[in-house]
Structure formats: C-alpha cells, structure tokens
N, C-alpha and C. Protein backbone atom coordinates (compact mmCIF):
# COMPACT_ATOMS: atom_id res chain seq x y z
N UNK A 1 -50.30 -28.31 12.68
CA UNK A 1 -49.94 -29.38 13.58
C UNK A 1 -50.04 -30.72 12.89
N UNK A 2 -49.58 -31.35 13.10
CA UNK A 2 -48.86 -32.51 12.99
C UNK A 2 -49.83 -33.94 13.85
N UNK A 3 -50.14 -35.14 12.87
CA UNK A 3 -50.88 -36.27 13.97
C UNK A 3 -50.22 -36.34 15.29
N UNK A 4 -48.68 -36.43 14.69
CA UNK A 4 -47.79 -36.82 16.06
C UNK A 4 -48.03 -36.11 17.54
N UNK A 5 -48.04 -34.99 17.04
CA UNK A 5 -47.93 -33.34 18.05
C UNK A 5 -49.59 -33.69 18.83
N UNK A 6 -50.76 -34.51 18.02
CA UNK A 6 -51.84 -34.19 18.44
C UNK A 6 -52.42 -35.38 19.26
N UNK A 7 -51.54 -36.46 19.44
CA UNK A 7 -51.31 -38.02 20.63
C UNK A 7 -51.19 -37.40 21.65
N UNK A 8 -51.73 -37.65 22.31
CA UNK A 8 -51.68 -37.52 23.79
C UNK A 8 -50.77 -39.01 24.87
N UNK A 9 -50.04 -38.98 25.47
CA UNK A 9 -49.06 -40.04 25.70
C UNK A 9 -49.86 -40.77 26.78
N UNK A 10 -49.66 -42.11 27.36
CA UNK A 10 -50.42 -42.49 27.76
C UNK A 10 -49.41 -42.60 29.21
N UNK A 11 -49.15 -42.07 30.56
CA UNK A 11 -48.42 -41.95 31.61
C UNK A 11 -48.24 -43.01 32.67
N UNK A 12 -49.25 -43.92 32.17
CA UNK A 12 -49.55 -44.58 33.34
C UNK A 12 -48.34 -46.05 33.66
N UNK A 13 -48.23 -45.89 34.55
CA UNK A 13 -47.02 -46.95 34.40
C UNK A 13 -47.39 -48.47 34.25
N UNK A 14 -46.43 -49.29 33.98
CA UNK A 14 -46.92 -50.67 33.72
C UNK A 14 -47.65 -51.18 34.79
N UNK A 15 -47.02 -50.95 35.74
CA UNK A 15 -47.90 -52.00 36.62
C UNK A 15 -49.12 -51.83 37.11
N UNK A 16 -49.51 -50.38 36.76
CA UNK A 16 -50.89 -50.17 36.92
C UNK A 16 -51.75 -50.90 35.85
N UNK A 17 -51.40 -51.43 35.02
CA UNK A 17 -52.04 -52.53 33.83
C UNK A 17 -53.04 -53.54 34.49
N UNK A 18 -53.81 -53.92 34.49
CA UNK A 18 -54.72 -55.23 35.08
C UNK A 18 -54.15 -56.58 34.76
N UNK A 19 -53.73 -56.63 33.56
CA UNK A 19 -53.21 -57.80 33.29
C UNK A 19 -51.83 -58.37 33.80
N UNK A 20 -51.22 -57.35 34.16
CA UNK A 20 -49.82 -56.94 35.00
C UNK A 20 -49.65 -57.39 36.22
N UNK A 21 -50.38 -56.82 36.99
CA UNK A 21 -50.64 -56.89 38.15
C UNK A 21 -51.63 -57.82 38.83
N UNK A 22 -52.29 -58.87 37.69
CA UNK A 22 -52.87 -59.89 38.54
C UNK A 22 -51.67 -61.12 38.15
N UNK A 23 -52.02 -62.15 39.46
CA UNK A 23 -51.02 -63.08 39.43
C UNK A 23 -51.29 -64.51 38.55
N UNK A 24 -50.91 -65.06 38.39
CA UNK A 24 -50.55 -66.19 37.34
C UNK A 24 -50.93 -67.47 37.98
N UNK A 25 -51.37 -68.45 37.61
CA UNK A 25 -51.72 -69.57 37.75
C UNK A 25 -50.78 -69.94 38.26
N UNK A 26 -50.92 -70.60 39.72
CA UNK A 26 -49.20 -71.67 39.70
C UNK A 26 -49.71 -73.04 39.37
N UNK A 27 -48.76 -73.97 38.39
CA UNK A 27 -49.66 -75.15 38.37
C UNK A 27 -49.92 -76.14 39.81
N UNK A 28 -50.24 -77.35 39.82
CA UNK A 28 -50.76 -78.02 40.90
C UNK A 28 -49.27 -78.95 41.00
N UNK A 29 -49.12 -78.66 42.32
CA UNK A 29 -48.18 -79.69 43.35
C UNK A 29 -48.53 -80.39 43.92
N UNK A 30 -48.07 -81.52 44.17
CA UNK A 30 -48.43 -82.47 45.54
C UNK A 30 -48.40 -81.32 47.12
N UNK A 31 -49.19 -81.12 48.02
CA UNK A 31 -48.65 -80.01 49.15
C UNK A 31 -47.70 -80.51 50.20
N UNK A 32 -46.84 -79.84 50.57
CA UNK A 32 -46.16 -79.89 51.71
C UNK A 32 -46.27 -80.17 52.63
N UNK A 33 -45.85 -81.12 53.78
CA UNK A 33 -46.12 -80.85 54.88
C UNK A 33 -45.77 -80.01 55.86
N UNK A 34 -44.58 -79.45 55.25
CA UNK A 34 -43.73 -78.88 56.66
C UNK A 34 -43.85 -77.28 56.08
N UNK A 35 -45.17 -76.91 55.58
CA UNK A 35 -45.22 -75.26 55.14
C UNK A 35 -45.51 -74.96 56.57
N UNK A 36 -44.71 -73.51 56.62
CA UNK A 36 -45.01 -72.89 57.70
C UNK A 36 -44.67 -71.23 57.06
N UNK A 37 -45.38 -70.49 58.18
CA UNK A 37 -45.47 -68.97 58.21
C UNK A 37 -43.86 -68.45 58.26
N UNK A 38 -43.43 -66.84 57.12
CA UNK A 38 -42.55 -66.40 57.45
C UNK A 38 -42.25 -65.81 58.50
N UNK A 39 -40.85 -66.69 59.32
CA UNK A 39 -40.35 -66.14 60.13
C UNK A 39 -40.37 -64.73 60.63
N UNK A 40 -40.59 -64.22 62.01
CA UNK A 40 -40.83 -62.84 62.01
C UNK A 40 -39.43 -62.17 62.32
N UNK A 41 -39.29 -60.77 62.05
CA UNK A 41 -37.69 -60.34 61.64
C UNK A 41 -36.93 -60.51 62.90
N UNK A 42 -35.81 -60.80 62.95
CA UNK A 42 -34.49 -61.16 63.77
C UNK A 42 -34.60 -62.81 64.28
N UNK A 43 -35.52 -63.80 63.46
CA UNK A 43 -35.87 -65.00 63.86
C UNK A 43 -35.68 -66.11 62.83
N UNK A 44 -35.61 -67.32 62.96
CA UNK A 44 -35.37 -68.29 62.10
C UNK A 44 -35.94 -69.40 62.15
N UNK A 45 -36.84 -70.65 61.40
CA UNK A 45 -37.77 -71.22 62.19
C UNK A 45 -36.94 -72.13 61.21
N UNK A 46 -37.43 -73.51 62.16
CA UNK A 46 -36.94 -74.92 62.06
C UNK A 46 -37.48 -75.76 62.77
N UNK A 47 -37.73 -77.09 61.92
CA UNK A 47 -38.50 -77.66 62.43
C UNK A 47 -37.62 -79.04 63.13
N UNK A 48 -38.22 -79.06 64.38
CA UNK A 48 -37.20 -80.09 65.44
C UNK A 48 -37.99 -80.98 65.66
N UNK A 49 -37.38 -82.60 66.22
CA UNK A 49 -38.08 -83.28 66.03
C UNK A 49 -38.60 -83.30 67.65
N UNK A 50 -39.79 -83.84 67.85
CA UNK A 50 -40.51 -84.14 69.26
C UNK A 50 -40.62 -85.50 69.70
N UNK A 51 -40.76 -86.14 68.69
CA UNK A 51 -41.20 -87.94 68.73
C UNK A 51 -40.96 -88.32 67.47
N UNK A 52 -40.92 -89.60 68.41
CA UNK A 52 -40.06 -90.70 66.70
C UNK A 52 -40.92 -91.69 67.02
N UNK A 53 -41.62 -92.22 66.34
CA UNK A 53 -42.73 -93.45 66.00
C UNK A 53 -43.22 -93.44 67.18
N UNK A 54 -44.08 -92.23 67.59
CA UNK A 54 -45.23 -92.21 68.79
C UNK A 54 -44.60 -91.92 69.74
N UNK A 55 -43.60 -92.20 70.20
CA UNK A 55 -42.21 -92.11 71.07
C UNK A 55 -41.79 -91.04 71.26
N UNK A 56 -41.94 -89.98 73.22
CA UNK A 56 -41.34 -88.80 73.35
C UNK A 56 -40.06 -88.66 72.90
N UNK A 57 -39.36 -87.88 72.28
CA UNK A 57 -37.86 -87.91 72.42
C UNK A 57 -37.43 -86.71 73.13
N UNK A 58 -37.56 -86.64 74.26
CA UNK A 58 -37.64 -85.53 75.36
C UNK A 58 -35.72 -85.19 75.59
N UNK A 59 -34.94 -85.87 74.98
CA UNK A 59 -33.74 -85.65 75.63
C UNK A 59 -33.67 -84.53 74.28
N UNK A 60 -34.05 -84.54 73.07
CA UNK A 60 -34.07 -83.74 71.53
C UNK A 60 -33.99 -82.54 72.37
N UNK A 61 -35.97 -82.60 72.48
CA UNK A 61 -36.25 -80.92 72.88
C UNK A 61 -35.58 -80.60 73.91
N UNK A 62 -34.82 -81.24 74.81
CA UNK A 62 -34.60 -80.68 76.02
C UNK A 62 -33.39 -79.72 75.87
N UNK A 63 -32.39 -80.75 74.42
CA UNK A 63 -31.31 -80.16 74.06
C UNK A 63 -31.56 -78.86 72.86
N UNK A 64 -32.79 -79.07 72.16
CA UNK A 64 -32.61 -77.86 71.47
C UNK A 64 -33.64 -76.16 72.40
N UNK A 65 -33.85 -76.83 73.57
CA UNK A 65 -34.48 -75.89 74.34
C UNK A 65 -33.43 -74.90 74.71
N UNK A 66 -32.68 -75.51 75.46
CA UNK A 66 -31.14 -74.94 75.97
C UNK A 66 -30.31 -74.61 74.71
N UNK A 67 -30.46 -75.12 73.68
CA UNK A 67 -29.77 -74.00 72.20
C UNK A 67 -30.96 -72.87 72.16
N UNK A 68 -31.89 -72.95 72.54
CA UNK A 68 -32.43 -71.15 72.26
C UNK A 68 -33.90 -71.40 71.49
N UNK A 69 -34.23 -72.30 71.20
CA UNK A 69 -35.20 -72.50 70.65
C UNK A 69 -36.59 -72.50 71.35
N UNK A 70 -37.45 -72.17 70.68
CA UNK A 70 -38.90 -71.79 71.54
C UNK A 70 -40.08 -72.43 70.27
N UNK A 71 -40.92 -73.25 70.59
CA UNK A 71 -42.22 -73.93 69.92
C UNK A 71 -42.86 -72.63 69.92
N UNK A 72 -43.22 -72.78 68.11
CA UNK A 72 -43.89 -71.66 67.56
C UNK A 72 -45.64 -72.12 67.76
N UNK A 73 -46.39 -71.34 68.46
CA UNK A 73 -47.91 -71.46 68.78
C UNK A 73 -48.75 -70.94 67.46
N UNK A 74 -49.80 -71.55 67.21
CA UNK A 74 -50.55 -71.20 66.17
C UNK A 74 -51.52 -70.14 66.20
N UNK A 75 -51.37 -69.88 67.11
CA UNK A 75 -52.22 -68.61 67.78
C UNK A 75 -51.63 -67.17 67.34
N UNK A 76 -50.00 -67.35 67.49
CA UNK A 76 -49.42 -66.60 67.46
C UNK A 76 -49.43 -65.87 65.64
N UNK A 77 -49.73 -66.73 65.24
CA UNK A 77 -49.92 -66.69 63.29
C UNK A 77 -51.31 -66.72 62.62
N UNK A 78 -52.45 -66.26 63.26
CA UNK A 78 -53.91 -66.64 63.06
C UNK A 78 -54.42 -66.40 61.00
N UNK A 79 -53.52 -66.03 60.41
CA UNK A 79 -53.54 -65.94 59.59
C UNK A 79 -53.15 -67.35 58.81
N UNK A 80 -52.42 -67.71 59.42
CA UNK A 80 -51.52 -69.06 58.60
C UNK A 80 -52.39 -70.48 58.93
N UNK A 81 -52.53 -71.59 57.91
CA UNK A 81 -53.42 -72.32 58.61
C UNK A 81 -52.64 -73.63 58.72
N UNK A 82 -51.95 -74.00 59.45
CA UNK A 82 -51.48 -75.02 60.47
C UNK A 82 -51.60 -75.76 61.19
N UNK A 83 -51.17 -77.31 60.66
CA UNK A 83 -52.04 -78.41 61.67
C UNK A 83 -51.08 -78.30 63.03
N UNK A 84 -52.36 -78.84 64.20
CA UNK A 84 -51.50 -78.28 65.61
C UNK A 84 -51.09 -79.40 66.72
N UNK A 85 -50.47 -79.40 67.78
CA UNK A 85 -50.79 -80.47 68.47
C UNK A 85 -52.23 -80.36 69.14
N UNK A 86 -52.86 -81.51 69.72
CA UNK A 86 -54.24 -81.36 70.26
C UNK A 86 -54.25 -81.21 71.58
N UNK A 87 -52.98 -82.38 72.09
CA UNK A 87 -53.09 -82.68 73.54
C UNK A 87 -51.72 -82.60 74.16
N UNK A 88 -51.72 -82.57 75.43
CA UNK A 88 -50.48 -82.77 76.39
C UNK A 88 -49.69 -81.42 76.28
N UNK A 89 -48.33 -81.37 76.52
CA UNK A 89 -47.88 -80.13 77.01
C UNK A 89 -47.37 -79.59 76.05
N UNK A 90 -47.67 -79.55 75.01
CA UNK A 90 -47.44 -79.05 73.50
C UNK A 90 -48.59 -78.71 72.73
N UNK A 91 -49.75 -78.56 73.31
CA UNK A 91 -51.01 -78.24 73.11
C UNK A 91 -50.43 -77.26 72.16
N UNK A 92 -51.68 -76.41 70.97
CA UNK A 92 -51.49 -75.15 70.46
C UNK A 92 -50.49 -75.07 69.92
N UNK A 93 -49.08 -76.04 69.38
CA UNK A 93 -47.64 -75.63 68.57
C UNK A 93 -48.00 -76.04 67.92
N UNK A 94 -47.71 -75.61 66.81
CA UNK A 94 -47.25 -75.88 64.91
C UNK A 94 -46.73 -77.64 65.14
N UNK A 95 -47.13 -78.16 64.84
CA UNK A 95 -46.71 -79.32 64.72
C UNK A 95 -47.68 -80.81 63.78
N UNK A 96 -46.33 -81.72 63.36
CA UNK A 96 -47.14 -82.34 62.37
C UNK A 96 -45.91 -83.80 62.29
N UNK A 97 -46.71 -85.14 62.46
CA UNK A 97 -45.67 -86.07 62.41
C UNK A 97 -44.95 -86.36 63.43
N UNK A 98 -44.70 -85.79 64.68
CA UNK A 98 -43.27 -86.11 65.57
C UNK A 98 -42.68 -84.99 64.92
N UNK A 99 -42.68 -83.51 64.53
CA UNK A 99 -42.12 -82.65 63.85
C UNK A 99 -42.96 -81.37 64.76
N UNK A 100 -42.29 -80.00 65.55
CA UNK A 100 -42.81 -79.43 65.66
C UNK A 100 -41.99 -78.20 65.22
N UNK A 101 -42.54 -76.80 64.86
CA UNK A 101 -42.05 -75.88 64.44
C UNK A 101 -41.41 -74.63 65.55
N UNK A 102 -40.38 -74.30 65.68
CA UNK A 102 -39.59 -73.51 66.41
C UNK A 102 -39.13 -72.74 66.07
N UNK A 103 -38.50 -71.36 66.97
CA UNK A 103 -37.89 -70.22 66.36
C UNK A 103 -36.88 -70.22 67.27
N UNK A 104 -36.02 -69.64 66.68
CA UNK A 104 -34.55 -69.11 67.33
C UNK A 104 -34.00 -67.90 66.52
N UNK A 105 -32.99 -67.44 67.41
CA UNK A 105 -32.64 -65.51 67.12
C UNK A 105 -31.24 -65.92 65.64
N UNK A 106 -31.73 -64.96 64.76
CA UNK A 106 -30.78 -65.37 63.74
C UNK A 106 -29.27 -65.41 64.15
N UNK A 107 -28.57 -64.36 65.57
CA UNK A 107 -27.28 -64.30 65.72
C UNK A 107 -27.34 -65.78 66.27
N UNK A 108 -28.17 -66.38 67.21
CA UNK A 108 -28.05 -67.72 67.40
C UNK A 108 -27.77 -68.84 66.96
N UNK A 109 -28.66 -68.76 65.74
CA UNK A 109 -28.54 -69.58 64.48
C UNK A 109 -27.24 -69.41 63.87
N UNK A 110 -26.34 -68.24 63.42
CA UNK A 110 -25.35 -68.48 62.95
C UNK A 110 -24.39 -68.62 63.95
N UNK A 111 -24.65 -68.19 65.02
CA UNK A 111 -23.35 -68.50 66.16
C UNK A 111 -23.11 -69.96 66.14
N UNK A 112 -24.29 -70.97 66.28
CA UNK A 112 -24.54 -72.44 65.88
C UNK A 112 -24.02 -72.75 64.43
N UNK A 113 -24.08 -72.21 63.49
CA UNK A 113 -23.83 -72.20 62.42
C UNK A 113 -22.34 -72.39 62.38
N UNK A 114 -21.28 -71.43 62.93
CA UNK A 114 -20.23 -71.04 62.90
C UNK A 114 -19.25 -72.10 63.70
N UNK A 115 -19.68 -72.59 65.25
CA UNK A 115 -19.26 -73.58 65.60
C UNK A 115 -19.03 -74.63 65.00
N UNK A 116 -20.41 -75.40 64.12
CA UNK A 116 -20.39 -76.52 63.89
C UNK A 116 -19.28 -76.67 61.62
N UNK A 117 -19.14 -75.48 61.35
CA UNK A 117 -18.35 -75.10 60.61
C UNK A 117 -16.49 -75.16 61.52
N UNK A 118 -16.38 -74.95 62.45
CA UNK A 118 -15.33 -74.96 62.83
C UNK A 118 -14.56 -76.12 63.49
N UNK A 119 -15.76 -76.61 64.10
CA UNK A 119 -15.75 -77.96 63.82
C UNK A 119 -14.87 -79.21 62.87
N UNK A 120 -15.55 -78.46 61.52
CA UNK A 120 -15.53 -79.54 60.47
C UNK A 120 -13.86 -79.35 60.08
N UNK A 121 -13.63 -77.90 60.02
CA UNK A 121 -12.41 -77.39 59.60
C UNK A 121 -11.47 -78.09 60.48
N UNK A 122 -11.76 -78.38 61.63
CA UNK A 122 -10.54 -78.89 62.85
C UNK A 122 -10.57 -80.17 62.33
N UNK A 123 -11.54 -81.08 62.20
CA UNK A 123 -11.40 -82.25 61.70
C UNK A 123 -11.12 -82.73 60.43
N UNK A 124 -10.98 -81.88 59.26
CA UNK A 124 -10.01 -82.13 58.51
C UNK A 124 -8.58 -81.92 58.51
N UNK A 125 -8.38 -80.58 59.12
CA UNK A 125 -7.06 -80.44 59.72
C UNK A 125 -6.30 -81.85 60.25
N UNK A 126 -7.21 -81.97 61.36
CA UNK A 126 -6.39 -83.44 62.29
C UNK A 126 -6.49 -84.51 60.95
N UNK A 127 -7.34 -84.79 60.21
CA UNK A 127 -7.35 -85.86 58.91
C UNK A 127 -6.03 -85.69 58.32
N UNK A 128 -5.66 -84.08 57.99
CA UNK A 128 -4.70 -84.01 57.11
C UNK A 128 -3.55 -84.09 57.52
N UNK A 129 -3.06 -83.56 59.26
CA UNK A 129 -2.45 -83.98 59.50
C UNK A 129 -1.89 -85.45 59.93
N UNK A 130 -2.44 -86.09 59.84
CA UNK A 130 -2.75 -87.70 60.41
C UNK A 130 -1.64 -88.40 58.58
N UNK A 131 -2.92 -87.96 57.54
CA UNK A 131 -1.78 -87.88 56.02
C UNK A 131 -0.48 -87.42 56.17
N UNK A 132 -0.39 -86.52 56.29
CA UNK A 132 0.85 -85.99 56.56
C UNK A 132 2.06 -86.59 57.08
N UNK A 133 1.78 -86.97 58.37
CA UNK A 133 2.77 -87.72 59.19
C UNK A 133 2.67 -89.01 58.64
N UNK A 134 2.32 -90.01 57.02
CA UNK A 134 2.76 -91.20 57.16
C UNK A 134 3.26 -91.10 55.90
N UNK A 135 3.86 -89.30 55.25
CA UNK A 135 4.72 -89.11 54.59
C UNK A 135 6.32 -89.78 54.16
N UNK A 136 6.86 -90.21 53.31
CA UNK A 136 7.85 -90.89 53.31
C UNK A 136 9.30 -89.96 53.42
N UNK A 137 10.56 -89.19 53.27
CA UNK A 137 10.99 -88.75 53.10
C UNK A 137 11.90 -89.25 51.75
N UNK A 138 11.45 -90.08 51.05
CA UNK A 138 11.86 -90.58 49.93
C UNK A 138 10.69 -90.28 48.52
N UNK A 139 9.64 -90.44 49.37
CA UNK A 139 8.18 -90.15 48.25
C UNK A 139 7.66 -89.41 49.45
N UNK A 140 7.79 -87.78 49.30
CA UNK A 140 6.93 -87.20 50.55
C UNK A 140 5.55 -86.74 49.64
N UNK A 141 4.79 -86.86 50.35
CA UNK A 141 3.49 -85.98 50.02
C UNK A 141 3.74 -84.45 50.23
N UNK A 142 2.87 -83.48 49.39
CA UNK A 142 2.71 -82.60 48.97
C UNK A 142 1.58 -82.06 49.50
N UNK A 143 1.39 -80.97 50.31
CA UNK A 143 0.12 -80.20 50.65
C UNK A 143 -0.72 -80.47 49.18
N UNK A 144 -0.43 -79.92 47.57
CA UNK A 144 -0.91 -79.91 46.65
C UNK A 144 -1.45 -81.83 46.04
N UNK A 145 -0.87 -82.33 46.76
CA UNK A 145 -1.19 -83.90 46.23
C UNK A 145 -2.57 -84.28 46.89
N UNK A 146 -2.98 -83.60 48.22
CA UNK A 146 -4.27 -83.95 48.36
C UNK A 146 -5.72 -83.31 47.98
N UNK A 147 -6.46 -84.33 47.88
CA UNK A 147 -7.44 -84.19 46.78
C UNK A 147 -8.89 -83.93 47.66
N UNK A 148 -9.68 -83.03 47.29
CA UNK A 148 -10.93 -83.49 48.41
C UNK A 148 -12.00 -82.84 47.17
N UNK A 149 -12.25 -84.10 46.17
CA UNK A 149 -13.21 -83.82 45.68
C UNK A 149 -13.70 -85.53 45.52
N UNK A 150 -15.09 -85.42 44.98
CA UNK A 150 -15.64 -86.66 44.80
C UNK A 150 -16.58 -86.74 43.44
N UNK A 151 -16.23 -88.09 42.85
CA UNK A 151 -17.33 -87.88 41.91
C UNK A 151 -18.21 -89.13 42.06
N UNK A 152 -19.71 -88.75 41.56
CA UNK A 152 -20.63 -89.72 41.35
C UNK A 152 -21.15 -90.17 40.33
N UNK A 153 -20.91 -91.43 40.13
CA UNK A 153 -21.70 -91.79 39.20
C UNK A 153 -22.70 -92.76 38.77
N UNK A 154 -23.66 -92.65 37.77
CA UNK A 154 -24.51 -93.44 38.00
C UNK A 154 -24.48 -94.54 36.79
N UNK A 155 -25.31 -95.98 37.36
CA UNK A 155 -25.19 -96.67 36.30
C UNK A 155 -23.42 -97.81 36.46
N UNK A 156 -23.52 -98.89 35.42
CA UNK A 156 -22.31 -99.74 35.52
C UNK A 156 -21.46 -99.19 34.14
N UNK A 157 -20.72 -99.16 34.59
CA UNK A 157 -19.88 -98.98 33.10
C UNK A 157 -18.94 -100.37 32.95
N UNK A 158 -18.49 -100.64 31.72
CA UNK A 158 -18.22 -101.85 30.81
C UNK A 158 -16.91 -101.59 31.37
N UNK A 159 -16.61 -103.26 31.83
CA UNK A 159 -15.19 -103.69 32.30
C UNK A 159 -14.44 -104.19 31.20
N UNK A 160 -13.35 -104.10 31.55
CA UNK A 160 -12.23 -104.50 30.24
C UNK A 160 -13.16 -105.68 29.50
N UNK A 161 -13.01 -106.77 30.11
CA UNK A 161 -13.68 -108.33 30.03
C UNK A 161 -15.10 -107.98 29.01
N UNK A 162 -15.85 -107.32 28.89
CA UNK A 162 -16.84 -106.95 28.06
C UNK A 162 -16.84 -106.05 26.90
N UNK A 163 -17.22 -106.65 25.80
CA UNK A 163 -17.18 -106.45 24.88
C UNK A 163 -17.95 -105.15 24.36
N UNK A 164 -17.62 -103.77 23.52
CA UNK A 164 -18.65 -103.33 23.23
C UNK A 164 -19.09 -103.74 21.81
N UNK A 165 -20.38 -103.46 21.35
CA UNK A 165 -20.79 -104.05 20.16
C UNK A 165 -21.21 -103.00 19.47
C-alpha cells in the first residue's frame, strides 16, 4: 500500500468549519432610524407619515387607512426593538418622528403600484400627443425625433468667452 491509499479523506463539508460559519465583523454605521422588522409573508411595510412638525396630519392616515394599510404594533414583533408611540390613539405602533410603520397585502401594494404606473404612461401619452399636434406638415415631427432622456451634470464648464490655459 501506498501513503495515498492510507489518507483517510476528510467528509465534512465546508460549512461545518468554525471559521466558516461564524459571521464577520460589519464595520460601524451611523444607525438608522426607520429600521424595522421583516415584513411577515403576503405583507409589505411602509412607513406613512402621522404628523408634520408636532402637527396631526389626520387627512394622510385617513387616506392611507382606506388604501389598506394597518399601524404595525410593537407587541406584535417582541423580538425587534422599536421606538413606540407613548400616548393618544396610536399608543403601542412602531413609530418615530411624525413617521409610523404600516403593513399592507403585497397584491395591494402592486395593484397601487400598477395604477399609479398607468397613470404616468397616460400622461405622457397626452404630453406626446399635445407634441404631436403642433407638428408642421412641411417639417413634421417623427415619433423617432422624440427624446426622453436627461443628462446631469455637475460643476460649470468653460464658455466660449474663457480661455483655457
């Protein structure tokens, strides 16, 4: 026999390794305010506003109540540690700032999603048609002549009048 023949292989898979399987330093961040617990399945959380500089804004919640939305309770997450409201009729919700945390049903969320996408599409439509009709029949515009991109840039760049050196 042979050294080779007389190794015994070692089976164990990687991740059973110690060094493997413990986790890694993350370095230090400034923290978040708006961390919150993962959503539980068929749900989507977002944070809506309640008050604006101390100020109820009761017509907000009233409107994202009637979109489907429900104030996520901290009770409900006893694991997660979350600053809460203290007082009044929002006692016990996730909340922080005039910011409180809510859930809604994911078909909800994209049904909302999908509207406000269709939306946008109608109103470029009417934009483009609006272009359209101040077409010349001498210089007509071209479906292909309009442009819908933008660029940014930063900084001044040198006008004719200035010299470079």
């Amino acid at each position: 026999m042979t050294e080779e023949n007389n190794q015994v292989t070692d089976r164990n898979s990687r991740s059973a390794e110690t060094r493997d399987s413990q986790t890694r330093r993350r370095p230090w961040q400034p923290p978040s305010m708006l961390d919150a617990p993962d959503a539980p399945p068929g749900y989507k959380f977002r944070w809506i506003r309640e008050a604006t500089r101390g100020h109820d804004d009761k017509s907000n919640m009233s409107k994202r109540i009637r979109e489907g939305y429900e104030p996520v309770r901290a009770e409900d997450y006893p694991d997660f540690e979350a600053p809460t409201i203290e007082d009044g009729s929002r006692a016990g919700v996730i909340g922080v700032g005039g910011l409180i945390l809510a859930k809604v049903p994911v078909e909800t969320a994209d049904e909302r999603n999908s509207y406000f996408q269709q939306q946008t599409r109608d109103q470029l439509e009417g934009v483009d048609h609006n272009y359209m009709r101040e077409s010349d029949p001498k210089m007509p515009i071209k479906d292909s002549d309009i442009q819908r991109s933008s660029k940014v840039e930063f900084g001044s760049r040198p006008t004719n009048n200035e010299s470079s050196d």
